[in-house]
C-alpha atoms as a PDB file:
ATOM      1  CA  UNK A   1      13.466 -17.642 -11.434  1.00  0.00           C
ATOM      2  CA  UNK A   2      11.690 -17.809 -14.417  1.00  0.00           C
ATOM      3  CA  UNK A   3       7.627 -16.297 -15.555  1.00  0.00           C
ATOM      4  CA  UNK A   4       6.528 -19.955 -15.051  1.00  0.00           C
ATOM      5  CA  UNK A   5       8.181 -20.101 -11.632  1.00  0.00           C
ATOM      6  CA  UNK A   6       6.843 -16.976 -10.530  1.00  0.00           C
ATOM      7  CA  UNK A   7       3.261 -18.102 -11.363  1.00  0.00           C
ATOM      8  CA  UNK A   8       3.842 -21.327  -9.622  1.00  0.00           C
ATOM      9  CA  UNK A   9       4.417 -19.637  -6.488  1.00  0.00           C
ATOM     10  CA  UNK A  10       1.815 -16.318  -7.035  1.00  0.00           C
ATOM     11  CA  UNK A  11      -0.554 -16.980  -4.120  1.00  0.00           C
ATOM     12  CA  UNK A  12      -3.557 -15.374  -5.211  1.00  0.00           C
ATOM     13  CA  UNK A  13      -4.923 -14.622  -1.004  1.00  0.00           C
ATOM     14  CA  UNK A  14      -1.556 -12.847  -0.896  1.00  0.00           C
ATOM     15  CA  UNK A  15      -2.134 -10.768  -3.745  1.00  0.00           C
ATOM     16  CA  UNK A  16      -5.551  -9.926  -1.658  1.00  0.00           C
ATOM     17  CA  UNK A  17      -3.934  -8.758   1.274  1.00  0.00           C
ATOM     18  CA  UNK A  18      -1.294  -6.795  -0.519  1.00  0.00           C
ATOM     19  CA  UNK A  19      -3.706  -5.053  -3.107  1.00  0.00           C
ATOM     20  CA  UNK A  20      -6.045  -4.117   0.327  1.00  0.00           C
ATOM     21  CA  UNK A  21      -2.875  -3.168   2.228  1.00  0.00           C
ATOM     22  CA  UNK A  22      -2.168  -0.621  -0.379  1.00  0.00           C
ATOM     23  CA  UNK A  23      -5.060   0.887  -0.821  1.00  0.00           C
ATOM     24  CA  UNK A  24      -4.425   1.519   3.268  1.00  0.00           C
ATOM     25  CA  UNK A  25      -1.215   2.394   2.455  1.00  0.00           C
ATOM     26  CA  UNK A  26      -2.074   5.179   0.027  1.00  0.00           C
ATOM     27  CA  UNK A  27      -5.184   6.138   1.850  1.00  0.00           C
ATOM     28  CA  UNK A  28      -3.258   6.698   4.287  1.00  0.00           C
ATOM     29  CA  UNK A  29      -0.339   8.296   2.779  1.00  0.00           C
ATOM     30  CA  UNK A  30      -2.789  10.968   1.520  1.00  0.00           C
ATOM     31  CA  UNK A  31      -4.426  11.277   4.941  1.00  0.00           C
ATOM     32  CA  UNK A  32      -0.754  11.587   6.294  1.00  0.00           C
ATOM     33  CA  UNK A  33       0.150  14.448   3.627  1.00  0.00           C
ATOM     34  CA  UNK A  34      -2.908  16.285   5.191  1.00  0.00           C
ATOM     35  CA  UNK A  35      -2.311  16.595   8.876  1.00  0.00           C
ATOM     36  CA  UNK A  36       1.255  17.373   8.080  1.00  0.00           C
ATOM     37  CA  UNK A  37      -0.189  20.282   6.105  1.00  0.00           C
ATOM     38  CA  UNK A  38      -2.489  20.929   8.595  1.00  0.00           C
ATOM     39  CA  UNK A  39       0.559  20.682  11.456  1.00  0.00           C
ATOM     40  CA  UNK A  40      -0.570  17.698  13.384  1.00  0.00           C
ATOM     41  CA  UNK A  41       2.720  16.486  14.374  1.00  0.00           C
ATOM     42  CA  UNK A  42       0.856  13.707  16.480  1.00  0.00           C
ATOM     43  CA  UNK A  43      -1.393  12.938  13.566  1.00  0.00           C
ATOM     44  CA  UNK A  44       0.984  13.078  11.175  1.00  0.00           C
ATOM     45  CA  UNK A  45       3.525  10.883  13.612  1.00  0.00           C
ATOM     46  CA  UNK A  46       0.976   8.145  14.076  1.00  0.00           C
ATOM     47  CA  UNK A  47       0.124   7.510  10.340  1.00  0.00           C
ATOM     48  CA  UNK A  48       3.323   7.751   8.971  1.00  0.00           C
ATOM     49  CA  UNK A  49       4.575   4.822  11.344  1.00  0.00           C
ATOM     50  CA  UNK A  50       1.845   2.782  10.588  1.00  0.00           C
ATOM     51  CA  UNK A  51       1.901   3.088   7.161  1.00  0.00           C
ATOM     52  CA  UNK A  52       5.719   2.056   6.899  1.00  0.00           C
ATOM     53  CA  UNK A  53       4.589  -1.062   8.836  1.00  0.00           C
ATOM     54  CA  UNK A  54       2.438  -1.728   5.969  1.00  0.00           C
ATOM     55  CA  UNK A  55       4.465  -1.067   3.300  1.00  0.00           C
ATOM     56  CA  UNK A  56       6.889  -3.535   4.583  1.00  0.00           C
ATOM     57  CA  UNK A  57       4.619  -6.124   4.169  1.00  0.00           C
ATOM     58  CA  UNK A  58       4.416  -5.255   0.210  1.00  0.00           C
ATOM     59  CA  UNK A  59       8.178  -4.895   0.028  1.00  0.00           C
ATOM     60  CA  UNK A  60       8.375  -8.063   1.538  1.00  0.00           C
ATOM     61  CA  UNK A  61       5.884  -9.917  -0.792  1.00  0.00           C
ATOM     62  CA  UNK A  62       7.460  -8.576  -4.330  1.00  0.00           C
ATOM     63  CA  UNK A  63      10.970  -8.859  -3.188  1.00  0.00           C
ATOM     64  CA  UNK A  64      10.091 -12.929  -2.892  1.00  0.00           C
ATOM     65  CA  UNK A  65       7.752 -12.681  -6.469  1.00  0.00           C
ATOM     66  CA  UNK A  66       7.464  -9.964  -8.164  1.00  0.00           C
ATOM     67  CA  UNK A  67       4.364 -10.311  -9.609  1.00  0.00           C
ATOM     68  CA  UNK A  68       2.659  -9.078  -6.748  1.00  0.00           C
ATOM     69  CA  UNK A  69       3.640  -5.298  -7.690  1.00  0.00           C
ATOM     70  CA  UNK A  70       0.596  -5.673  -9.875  1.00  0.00           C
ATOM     71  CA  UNK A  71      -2.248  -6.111  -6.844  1.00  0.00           C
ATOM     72  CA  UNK A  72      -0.028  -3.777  -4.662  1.00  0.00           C
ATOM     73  CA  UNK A  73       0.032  -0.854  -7.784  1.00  0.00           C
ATOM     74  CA  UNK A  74      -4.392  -0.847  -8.193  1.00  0.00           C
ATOM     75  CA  UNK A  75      -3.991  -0.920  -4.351  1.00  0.00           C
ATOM     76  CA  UNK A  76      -2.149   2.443  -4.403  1.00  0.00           C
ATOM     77  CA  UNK A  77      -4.509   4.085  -7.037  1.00  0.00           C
ATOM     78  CA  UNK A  78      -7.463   3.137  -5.604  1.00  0.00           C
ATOM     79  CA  UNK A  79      -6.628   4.713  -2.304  1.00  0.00           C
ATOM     80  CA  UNK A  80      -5.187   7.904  -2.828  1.00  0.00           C
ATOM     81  CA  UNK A  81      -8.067   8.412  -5.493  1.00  0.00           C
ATOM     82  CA  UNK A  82     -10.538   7.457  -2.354  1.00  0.00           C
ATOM     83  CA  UNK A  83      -8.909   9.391  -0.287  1.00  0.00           C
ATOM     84  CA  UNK A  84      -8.507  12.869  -2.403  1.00  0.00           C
ATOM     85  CA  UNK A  85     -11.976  12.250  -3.797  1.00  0.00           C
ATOM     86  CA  UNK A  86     -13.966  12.490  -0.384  1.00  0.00           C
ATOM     87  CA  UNK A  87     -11.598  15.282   1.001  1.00  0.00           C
ATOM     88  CA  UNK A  88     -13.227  17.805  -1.709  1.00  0.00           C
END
């Protein structure tokens, strides 16, 4: 598949819901880090699974174009700088 092709098919509401799923992701990734740190295996349990659920829906949407790695990469910054920012 070629640039054009990829473009043709970039949905931008899917590059929405990726870029918002990662800042989840990440948020909660950071969040995830903490109560392990903290030992809250419950916690810690929880988050991880959800967040793998998420980040299968990324994998799934750049595997098909990969021009949504883009939306899903500001996604990741933006939460984990959210995230360490307010835990100060």
């Amino acid at each position: 598949m070629n640039f054009f092709d990829l473009w043709q098919t970039f949905n931008p509401l899917s590059a929405l819901v990726v870029f918002f799923a990662y800042i989840l992701v990440d948020g909660m990734y950071a969040y995830y880090t903490l109560a392990i740190a903290e030992k809250q295996p419950f916690k810690s349990a929880t988050v991880g699974a959800l967040m793998h659920f998420l980040i299968a829906v990324g994998v799934l949407s750049y595997v098909q174009n990969y021009l949504y790695i883009l939306p899903l990469a500001l996604g990741s910054w933006i939460g984990t700088y959210i995230v360490v920012l307010k835990s100060k």
